[in-house]
Protein backbone atom coordinates (compact mmCIF):
# COMPACT_ATOMS: atom_id res chain seq x y z
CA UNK A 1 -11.08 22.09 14.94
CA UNK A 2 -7.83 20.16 15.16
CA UNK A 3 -4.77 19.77 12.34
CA UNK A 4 -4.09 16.00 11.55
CA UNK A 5 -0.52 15.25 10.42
CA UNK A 6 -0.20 12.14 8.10
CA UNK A 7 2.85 11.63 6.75
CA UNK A 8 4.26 8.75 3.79
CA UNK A 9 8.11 7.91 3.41
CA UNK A 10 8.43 4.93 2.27
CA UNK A 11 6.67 2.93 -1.27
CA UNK A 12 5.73 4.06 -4.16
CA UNK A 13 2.51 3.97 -7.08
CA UNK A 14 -0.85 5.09 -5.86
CA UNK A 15 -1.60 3.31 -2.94
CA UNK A 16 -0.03 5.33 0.22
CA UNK A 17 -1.45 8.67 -1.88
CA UNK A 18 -5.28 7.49 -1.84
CA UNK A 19 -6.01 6.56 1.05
CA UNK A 20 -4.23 9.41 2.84
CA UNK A 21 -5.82 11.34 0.23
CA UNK A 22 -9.34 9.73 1.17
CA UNK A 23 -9.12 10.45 4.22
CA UNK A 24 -7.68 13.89 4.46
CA UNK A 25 -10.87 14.89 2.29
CA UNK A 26 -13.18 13.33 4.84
CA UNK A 27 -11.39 15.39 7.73
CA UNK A 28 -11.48 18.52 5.52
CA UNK A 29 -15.17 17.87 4.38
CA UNK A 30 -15.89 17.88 8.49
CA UNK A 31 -14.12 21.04 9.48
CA UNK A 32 -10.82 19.80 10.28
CA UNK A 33 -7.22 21.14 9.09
CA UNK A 34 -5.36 17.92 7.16
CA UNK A 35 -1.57 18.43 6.34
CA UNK A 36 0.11 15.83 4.12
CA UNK A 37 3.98 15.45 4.28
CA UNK A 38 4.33 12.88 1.04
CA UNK A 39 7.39 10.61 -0.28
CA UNK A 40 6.52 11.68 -3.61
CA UNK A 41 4.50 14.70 -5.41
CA UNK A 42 4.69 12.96 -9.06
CA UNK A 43 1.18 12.01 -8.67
CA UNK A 44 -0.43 15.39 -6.39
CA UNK A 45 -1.80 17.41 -9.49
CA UNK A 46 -3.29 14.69 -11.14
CA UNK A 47 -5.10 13.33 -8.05
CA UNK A 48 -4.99 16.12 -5.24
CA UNK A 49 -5.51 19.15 -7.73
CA UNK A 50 -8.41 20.14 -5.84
CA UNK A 51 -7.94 19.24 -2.69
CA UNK A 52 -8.94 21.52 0.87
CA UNK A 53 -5.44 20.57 2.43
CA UNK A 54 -1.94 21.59 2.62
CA UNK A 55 0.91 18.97 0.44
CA UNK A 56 4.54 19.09 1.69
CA UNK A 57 7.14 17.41 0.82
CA UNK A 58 8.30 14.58 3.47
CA UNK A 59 11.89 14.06 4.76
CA UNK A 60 13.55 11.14 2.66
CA UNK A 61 16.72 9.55 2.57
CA UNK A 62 18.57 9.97 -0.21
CA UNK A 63 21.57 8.24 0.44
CA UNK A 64 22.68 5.14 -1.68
CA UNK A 65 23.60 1.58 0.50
CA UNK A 66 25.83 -0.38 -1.78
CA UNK A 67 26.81 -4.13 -0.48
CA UNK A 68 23.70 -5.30 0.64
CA UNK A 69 21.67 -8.54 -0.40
CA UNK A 70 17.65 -8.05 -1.46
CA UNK A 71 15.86 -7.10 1.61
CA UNK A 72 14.65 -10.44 3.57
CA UNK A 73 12.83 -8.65 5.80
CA UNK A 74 11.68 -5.26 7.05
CA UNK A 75 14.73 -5.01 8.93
CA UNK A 76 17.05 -4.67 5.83
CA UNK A 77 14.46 -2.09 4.66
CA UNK A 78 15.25 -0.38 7.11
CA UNK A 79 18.93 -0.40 6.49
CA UNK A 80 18.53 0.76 3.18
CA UNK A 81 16.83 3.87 4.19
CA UNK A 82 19.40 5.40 6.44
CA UNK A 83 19.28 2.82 9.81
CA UNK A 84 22.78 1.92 8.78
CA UNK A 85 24.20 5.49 9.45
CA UNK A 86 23.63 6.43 12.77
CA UNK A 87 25.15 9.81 11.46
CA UNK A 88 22.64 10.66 8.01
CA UNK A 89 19.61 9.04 10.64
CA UNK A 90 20.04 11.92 13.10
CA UNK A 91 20.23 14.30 10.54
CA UNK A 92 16.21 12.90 9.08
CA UNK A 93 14.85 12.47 12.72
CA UNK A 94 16.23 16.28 13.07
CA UNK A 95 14.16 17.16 9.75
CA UNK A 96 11.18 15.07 11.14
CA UNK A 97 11.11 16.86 14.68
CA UNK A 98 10.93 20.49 12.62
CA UNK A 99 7.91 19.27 10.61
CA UNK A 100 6.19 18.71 13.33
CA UNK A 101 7.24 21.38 15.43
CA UNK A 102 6.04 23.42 12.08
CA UNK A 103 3.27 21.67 11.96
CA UNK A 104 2.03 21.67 15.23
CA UNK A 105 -0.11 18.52 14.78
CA UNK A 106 -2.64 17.32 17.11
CA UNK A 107 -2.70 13.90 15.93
CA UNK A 108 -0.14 12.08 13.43
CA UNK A 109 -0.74 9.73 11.19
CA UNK A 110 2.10 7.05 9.86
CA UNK A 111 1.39 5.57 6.80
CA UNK A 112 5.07 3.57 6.08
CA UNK A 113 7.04 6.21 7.46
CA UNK A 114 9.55 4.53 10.14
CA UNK A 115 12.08 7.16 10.31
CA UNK A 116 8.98 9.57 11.43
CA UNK A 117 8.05 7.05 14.01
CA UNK A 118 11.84 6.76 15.38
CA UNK A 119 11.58 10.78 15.26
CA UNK A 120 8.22 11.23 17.17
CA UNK A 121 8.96 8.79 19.92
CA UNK A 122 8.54 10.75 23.50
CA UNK A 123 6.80 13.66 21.80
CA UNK A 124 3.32 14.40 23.73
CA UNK A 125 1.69 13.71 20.26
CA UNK A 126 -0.78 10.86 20.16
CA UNK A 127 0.47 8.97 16.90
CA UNK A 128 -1.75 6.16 15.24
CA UNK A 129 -0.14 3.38 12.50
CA UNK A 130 -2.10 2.87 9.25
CA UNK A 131 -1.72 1.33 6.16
CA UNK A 132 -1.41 -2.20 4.30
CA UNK A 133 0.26 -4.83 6.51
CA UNK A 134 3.24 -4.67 5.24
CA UNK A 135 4.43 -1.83 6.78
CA UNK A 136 2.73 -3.13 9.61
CA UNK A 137 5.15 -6.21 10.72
CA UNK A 138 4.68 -8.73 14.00
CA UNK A 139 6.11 -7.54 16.58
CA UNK A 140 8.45 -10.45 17.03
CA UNK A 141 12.31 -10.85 17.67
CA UNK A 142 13.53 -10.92 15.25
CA UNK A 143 11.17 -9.50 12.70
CA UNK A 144 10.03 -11.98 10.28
CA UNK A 145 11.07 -12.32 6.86
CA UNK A 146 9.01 -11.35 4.12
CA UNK A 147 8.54 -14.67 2.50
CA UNK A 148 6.93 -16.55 4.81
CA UNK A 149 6.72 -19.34 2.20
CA UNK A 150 10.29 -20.21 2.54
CA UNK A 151 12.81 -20.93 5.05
CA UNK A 152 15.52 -18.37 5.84
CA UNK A 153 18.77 -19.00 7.50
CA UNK A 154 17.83 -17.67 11.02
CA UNK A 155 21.38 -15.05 11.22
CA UNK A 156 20.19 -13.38 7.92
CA UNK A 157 17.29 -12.14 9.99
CA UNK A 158 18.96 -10.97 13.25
CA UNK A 159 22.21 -9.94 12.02
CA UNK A 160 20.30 -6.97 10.28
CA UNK A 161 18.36 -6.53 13.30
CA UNK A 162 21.07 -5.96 15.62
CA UNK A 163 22.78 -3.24 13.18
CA UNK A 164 19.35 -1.61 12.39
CA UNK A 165 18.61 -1.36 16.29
CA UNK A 166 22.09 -0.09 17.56
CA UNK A 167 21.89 2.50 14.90
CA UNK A 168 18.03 4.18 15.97
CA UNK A 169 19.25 3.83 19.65
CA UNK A 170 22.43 5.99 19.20
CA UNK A 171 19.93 8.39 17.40
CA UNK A 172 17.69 8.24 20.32
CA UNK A 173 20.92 8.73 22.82
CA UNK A 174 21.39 11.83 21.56
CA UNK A 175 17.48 12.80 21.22
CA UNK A 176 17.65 11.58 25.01
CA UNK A 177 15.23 9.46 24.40
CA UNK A 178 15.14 5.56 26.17
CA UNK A 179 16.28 3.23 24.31
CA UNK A 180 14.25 0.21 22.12
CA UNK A 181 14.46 -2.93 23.79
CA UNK A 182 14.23 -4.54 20.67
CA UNK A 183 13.46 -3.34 16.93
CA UNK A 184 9.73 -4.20 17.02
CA UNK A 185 9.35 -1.59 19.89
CA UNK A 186 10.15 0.96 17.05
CA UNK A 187 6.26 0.46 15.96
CA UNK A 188 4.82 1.33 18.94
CA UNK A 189 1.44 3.75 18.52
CA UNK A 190 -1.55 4.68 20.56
CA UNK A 191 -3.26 2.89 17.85
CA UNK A 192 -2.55 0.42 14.58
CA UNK A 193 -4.95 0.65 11.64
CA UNK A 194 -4.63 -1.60 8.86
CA UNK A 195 -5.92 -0.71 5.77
CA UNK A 196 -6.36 -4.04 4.56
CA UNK A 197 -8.79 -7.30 5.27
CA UNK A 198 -7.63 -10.12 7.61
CA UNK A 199 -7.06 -12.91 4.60
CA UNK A 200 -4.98 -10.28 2.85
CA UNK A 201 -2.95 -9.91 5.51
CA UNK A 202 0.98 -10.40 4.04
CA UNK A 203 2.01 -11.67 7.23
CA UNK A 204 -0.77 -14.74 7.45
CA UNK A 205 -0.57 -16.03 11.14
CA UNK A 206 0.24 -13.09 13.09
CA UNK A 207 -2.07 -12.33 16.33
CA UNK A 208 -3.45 -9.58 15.67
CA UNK A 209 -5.55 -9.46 18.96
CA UNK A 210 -2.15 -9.07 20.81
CA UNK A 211 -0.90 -6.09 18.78
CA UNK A 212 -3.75 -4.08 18.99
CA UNK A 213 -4.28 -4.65 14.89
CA UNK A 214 -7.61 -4.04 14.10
CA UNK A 215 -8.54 -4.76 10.17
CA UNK A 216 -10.57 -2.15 8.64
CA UNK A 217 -10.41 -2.71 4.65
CA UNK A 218 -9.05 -1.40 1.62
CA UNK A 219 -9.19 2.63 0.53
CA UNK A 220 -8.93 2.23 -3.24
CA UNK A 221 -9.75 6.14 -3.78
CA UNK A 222 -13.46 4.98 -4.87
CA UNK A 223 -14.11 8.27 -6.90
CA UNK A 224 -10.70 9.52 -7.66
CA UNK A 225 -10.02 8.94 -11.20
CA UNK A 226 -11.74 8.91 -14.47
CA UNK A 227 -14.61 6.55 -15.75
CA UNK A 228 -13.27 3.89 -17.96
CA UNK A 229 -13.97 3.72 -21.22
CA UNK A 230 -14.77 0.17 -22.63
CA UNK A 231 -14.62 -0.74 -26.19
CA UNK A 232 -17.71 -1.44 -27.45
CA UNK A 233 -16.76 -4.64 -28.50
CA UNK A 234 -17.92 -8.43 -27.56
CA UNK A 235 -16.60 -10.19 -24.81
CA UNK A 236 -16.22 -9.29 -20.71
CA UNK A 237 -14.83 -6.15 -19.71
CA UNK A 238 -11.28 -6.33 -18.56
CA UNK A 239 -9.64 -3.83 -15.48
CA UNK A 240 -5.70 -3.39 -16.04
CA UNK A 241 -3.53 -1.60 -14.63
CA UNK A 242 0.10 -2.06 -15.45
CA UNK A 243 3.74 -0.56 -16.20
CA UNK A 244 4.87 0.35 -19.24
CA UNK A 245 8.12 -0.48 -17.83
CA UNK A 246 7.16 -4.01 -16.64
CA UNK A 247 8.70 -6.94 -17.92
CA UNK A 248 6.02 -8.45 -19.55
CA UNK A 249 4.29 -5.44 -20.45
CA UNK A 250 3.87 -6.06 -24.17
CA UNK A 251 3.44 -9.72 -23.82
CA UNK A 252 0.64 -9.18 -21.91
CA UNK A 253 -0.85 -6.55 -24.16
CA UNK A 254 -0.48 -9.04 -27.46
CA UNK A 255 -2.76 -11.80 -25.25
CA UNK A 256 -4.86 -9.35 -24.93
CA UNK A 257 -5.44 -8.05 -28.15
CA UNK A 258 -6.17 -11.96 -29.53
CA UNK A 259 -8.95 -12.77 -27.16
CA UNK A 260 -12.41 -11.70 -27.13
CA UNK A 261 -12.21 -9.24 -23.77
CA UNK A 262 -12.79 -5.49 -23.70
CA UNK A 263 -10.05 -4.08 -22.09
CA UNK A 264 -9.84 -0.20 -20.65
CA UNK A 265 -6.24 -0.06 -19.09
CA UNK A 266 -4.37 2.53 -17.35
CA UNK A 267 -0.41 2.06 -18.00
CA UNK A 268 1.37 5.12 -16.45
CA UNK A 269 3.86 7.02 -18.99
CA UNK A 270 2.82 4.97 -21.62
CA UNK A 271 4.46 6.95 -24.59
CA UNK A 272 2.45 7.56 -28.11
CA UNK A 273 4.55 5.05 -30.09
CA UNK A 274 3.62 2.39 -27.14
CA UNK A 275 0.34 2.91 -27.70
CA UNK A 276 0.63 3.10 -31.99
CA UNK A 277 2.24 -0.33 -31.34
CA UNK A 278 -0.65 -1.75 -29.28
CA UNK A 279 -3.68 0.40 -31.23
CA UNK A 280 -6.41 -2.46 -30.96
CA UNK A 281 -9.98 -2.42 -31.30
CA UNK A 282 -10.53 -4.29 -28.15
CA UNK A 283 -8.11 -1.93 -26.09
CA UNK A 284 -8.44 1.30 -24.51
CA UNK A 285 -5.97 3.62 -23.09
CA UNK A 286 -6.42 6.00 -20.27
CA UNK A 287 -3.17 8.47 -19.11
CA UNK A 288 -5.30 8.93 -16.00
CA UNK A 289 -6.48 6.16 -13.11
CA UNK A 290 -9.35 4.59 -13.81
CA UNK A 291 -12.53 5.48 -10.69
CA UNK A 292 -12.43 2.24 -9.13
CA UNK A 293 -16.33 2.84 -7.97
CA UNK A 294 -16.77 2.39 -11.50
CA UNK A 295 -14.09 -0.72 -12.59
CA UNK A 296 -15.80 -2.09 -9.09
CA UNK A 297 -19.43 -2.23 -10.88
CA UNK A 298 -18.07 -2.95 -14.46
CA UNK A 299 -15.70 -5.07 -15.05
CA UNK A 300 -15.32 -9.53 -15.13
CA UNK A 301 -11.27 -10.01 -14.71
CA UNK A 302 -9.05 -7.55 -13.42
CA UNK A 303 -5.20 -7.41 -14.12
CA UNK A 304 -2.59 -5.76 -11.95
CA UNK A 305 1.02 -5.67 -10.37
CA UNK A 306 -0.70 -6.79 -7.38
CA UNK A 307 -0.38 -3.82 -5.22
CA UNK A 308 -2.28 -4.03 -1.58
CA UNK A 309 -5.34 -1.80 -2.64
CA UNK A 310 -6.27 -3.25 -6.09
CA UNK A 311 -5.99 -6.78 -5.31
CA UNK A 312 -7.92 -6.52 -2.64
CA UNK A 313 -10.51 -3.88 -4.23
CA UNK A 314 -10.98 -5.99 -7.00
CA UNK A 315 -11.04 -9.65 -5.03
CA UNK A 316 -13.56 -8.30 -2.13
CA UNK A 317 -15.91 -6.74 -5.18
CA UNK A 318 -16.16 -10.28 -6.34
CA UNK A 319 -13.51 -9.80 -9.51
CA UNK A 320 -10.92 -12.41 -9.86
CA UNK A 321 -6.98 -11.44 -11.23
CA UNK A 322 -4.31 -12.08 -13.13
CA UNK A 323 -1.75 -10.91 -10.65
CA UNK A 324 2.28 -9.95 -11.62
CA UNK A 325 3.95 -8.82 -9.27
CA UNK A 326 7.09 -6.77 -9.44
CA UNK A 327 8.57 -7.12 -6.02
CA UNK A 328 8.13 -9.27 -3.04
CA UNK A 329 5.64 -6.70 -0.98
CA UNK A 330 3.23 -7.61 -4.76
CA UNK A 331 4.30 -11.44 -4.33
CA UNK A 332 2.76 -11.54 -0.88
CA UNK A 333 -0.63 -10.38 -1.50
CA UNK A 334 -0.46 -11.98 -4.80
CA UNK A 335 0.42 -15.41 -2.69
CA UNK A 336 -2.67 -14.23 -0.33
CA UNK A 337 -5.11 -14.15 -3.47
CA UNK A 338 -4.22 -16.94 -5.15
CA UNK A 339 -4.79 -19.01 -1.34
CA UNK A 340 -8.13 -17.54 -1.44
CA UNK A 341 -8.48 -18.91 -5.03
CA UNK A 342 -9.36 -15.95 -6.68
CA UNK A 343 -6.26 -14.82 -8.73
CA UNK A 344 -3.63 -16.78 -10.81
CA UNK A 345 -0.04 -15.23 -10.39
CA UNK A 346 3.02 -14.76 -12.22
CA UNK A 347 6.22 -15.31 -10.36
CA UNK A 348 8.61 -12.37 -11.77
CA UNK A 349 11.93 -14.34 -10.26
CA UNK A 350 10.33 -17.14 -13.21
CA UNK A 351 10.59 -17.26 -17.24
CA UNK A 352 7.44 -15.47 -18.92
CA UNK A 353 4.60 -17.63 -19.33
CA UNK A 354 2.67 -18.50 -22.43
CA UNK A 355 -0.08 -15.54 -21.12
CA UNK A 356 -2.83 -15.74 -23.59
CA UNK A 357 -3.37 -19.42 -21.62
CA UNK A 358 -3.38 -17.82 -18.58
CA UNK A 359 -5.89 -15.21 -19.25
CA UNK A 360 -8.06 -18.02 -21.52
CA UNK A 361 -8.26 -19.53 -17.61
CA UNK A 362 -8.73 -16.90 -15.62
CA UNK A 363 -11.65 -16.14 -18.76
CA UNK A 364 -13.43 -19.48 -18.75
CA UNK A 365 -12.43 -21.45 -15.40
CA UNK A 366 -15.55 -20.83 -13.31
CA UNK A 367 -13.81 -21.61 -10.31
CA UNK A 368 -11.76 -18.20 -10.06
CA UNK A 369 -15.18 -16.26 -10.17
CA UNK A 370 -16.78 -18.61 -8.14
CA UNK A 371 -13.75 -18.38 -4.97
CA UNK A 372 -13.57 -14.13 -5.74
CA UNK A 373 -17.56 -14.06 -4.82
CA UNK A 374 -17.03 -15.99 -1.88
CA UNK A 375 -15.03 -13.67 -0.73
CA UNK A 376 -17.23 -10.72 -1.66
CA UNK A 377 -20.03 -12.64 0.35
CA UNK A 378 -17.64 -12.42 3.41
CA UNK A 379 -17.87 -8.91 2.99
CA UNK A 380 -21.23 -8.08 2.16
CA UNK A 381 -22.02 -6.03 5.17
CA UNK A 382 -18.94 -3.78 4.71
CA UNK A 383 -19.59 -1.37 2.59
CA UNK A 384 -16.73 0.05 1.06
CA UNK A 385 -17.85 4.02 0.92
CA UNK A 386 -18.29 4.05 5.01
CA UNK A 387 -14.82 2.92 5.87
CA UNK A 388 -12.75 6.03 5.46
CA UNK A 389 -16.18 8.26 7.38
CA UNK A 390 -15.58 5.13 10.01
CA UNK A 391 -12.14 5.39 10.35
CA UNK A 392 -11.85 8.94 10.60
CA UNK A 393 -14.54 8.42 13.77
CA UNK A 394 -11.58 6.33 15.11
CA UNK A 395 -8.83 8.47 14.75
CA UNK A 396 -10.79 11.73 16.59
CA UNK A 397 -11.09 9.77 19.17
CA UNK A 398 -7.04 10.37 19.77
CA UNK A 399 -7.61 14.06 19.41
CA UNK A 400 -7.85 16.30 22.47
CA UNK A 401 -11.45 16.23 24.26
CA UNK A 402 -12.17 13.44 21.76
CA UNK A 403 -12.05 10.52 24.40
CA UNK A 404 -10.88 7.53 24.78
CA UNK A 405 -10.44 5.26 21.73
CA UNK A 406 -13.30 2.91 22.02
CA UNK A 407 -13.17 -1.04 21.21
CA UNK A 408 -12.61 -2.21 18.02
C-alpha cells in the first residue's frame, strides 16, 4: 500500500479541507496511508475528528509584505507569500523538502500550495495539481490577471512577474535546481486535476486541452456535516452559508426574516447575542456545516460568499444563488454563475443593495431556476458521489506499479 502526500498552503474556509478530506477517506477506506500537511487546523476536529489519516501542520509564511497594491493576479499572490524574499523563500522550500523527506511520500498532492511545488521540483516524486481553477492559472507569459472582465495596464502584470520569478530561481540556484524559464513553468505536474466544471472555470477561455487540464467536478464533502434543520414554516427552504463578519451580514439576515422562506443557515462564530438579535421563526442556526447531500435534495435558493465548491454544488444540483462575494477569487465564480444565469451577485467593491428585492427575485423570477436546471441537465450523467472513488482511480495510476496515467 502506498502513502499519498497532499498538502494545502494557501486559502482559507472549507473548501481546500473537504475535498482533501474526501479524498484522503477514499484512499484510507482502500488500504492506503493518506498524510495531510494543512494551512490551517481551525476546522480538523470539527470535520476530520474521525478520520483514518495523519494531520500536520503545513509550512506557511508568516511574514508581513507592506507596500503592495491588491493582488491583480496570481503573480502578486505570490509575492505576498514570501516570492519577494529570496532569503525567508529558501528558508520554506527548506521546511517543505523535510516534510517530505519525513514523509516519504509516494505520490504528492498540491492543492494551492506553490511554495511546495517550487520545493518539490527535481525530486523523483510524481506530483499531481488539484483543486478549483484558481489556483490553477494559464500557463501564459505573463500570467493573467484575475479579472478578466477588465483591462489592466499590461506592466502591472509583468513587473510582478519578473520579481516573483528572479526570486524562486535564486531559491532554486542554491537547491541546484534549473532554472524556470518563465513563472508559469512553476506549475508544472505529471498531472492537473481541477476540481471544478468547465463553465465554472475562473479563467473562462483558457485551453485546457493544451495544459493537460482535465475537469472533474466539485467535492463539496457530500456527507460531512450535519442535516439541516428547516423551520417548519411556509415558504421554500433556503441554504445559507455566510460570515458573521461579512459586511452585509445582518442586512441580509433582516430580508430574510420578512419573507416567507425557511431558512437553515450555517454562519461560523456566530456569537449568542448575534443570534438573540436575529431569533426568528423562519430562521435556523447551525454552529456546524450543513451535509450538503442533504441541502443538495432540500433546498429552492441557496445563499453564499460564493466560494468554488458551493456555487458550483448548489448551481450543478439545479439550485440557483444569491451570491456575495468577499474577494475577487468569490467575484470570479460569482461572475461565472451569474453568465450561466443561475445566480444574482452582489459586487462587495459596491454600496449595499436594497436585499429583500433581491431575494423577492431570485424567489419568484422563474428564469434563475429555470437557467440553474439547465445546468443540472448538463450534468445529469455525473454523479456527484463517484467523483472522488474516480479520481482517486486517477491519481494511483502515478503510484509505483500503478501504470501509466490513462486518457482523460
Amino acid at each position: 500500500m502506498a502513502r499519498v502526500l497532499f498538502v494545502w498552503e494557501v486559502g482559507a474556509d472549507y473548501g481546500h479541507l473537504m475535498r482533501l478530506a474526501v479524498l484522503g477517506r477514499e484512499l484510507a477506506r482502500r488500504g492506503h496511508t493518506p498524510v495531510l500537511a494543512l494551512r490551517s487546523l481551525t476546522h480538523v476536529q470539527d470535520l476530520l475528528a474521525d478520520a483514518p489519516f495523519t494531520v500536520l501542520q503545513a509550512p506557511l509564511w508568516t511574514g508581513a509584505v507592506s507596500g503592495l497594491p491588491p493582488p491583480l493576479g496570481p503573480a502578486e499572490t505570490l509575492l505576498r507569500i514570501g516570492f519577494l524574499h529570496p532569503s525567508a523563500l529558501a528558508g520554506l522550500v527548506r521546511a517543505w523538502r523535510a516534510l517530505v523527506g519525513l514523509v516519504q511520500p509516494d505520490l504528492l498532492v498540491l492543492d494551492f500550495a506553490p511554495t511546495a511545488l517550487l520545493a518539490t521540483r527535481g525530486l523523483r516524486l510524481p506530483r499531481v495539481l488539484l483543486g478549483d481553477t484558481f489556483a490553477l492559472p494559464p500557463r501564459q507569459v505573463p500570467l493573467p490577471a484575475y479579472r478578466w472582465w477588465r483591462p489592466e495596464p499590461a506592466l502591472r502584470l509583468a513587473e510582478p512577474e519578473r520579481h516573483a520569478l528572479d526570486g524562486a530561481n535564486a531559491v532554486l540556484a542554491q537547491l541546484g535546481e534549473p532554472p524556470l524559464a518563465r513563472l508559469a513553468d512553476l506549475y508544472d505536474a505529471d498531472e492537473t486535476i481541477a476540481t471544478a466544471h468547465a463553465e465554472f472555470d475562473q479563467y473562462p477561455g483558457r485551453d485546457a486541452a493544451a495544459e493537460r487540464l482535465h475537469y472533474w467536478g466539485v467535492l463539496p464533502g457530500l456527507d460531512t456535516g450535519v442535516a439541516p434543520d428547516w423551520p417548519r414554516v411556509e415558504g421554500p427552504r433556503v441554504f445559507a452559508y455566510l460570515k458573521p463578519r461579512s459586511r452585509d451580514f445582518d442586512a441580509v439576515l433582516d430580508a430574510l426574516k420578512a419573507l416567507p422562506v425557511s431558512v437553515a443557515l450555517h454562519a461560523p462564530g456566530l456569537s449568542v447575542a448575534a443570534q438573540r438579535r436575529h431569533l426568528a421563526a423562519n430562521l435556523h442556526f447551525h454552529a456546524q456545516p450543513l451535509r450538503m447531500a442533504d441541502v443538495l435534495r432540500e433546498a429552492a435558493f441557496g445563499l453564499c460568499h460564493a466560494g468554488a465548491n458551493t456555487t458550483q454544488a448548489l448551481v450543478t444540483a439545479g439550485i440557483p444563488a444569491l451570491l456575495l462575494p468577499e474577494h475577487v477569487e468569490q467575484m470570479m465564480t460569482a461572475r461565472r454563475a451569474a453568465e450561466a444565469g443561475a445566480a444574482l451577485v452582489v459586487d462587495h467593491e459596491k454600496p449595499p443593495p436594497q436585499f429583500k428585492r433581491l431575494l423577492q427575485r431570485l424567489l419568484t423570477e422563474p428564469g434563475f431556476t429555470a437557467a440553474a436546471r439547465a445546468v443540472q441537465a448538463r450534468h445529469a450523467d455525473d454523479d456527484p458521489a463517484q467523483r472522488a472513488p474516480r479520481i482517486v482511480d486517477r491519481l494511483l495510476q502515478w503510484l509505483p506499479g500503478g501504470g501509466a496515467a490513462p486518457a482523460a
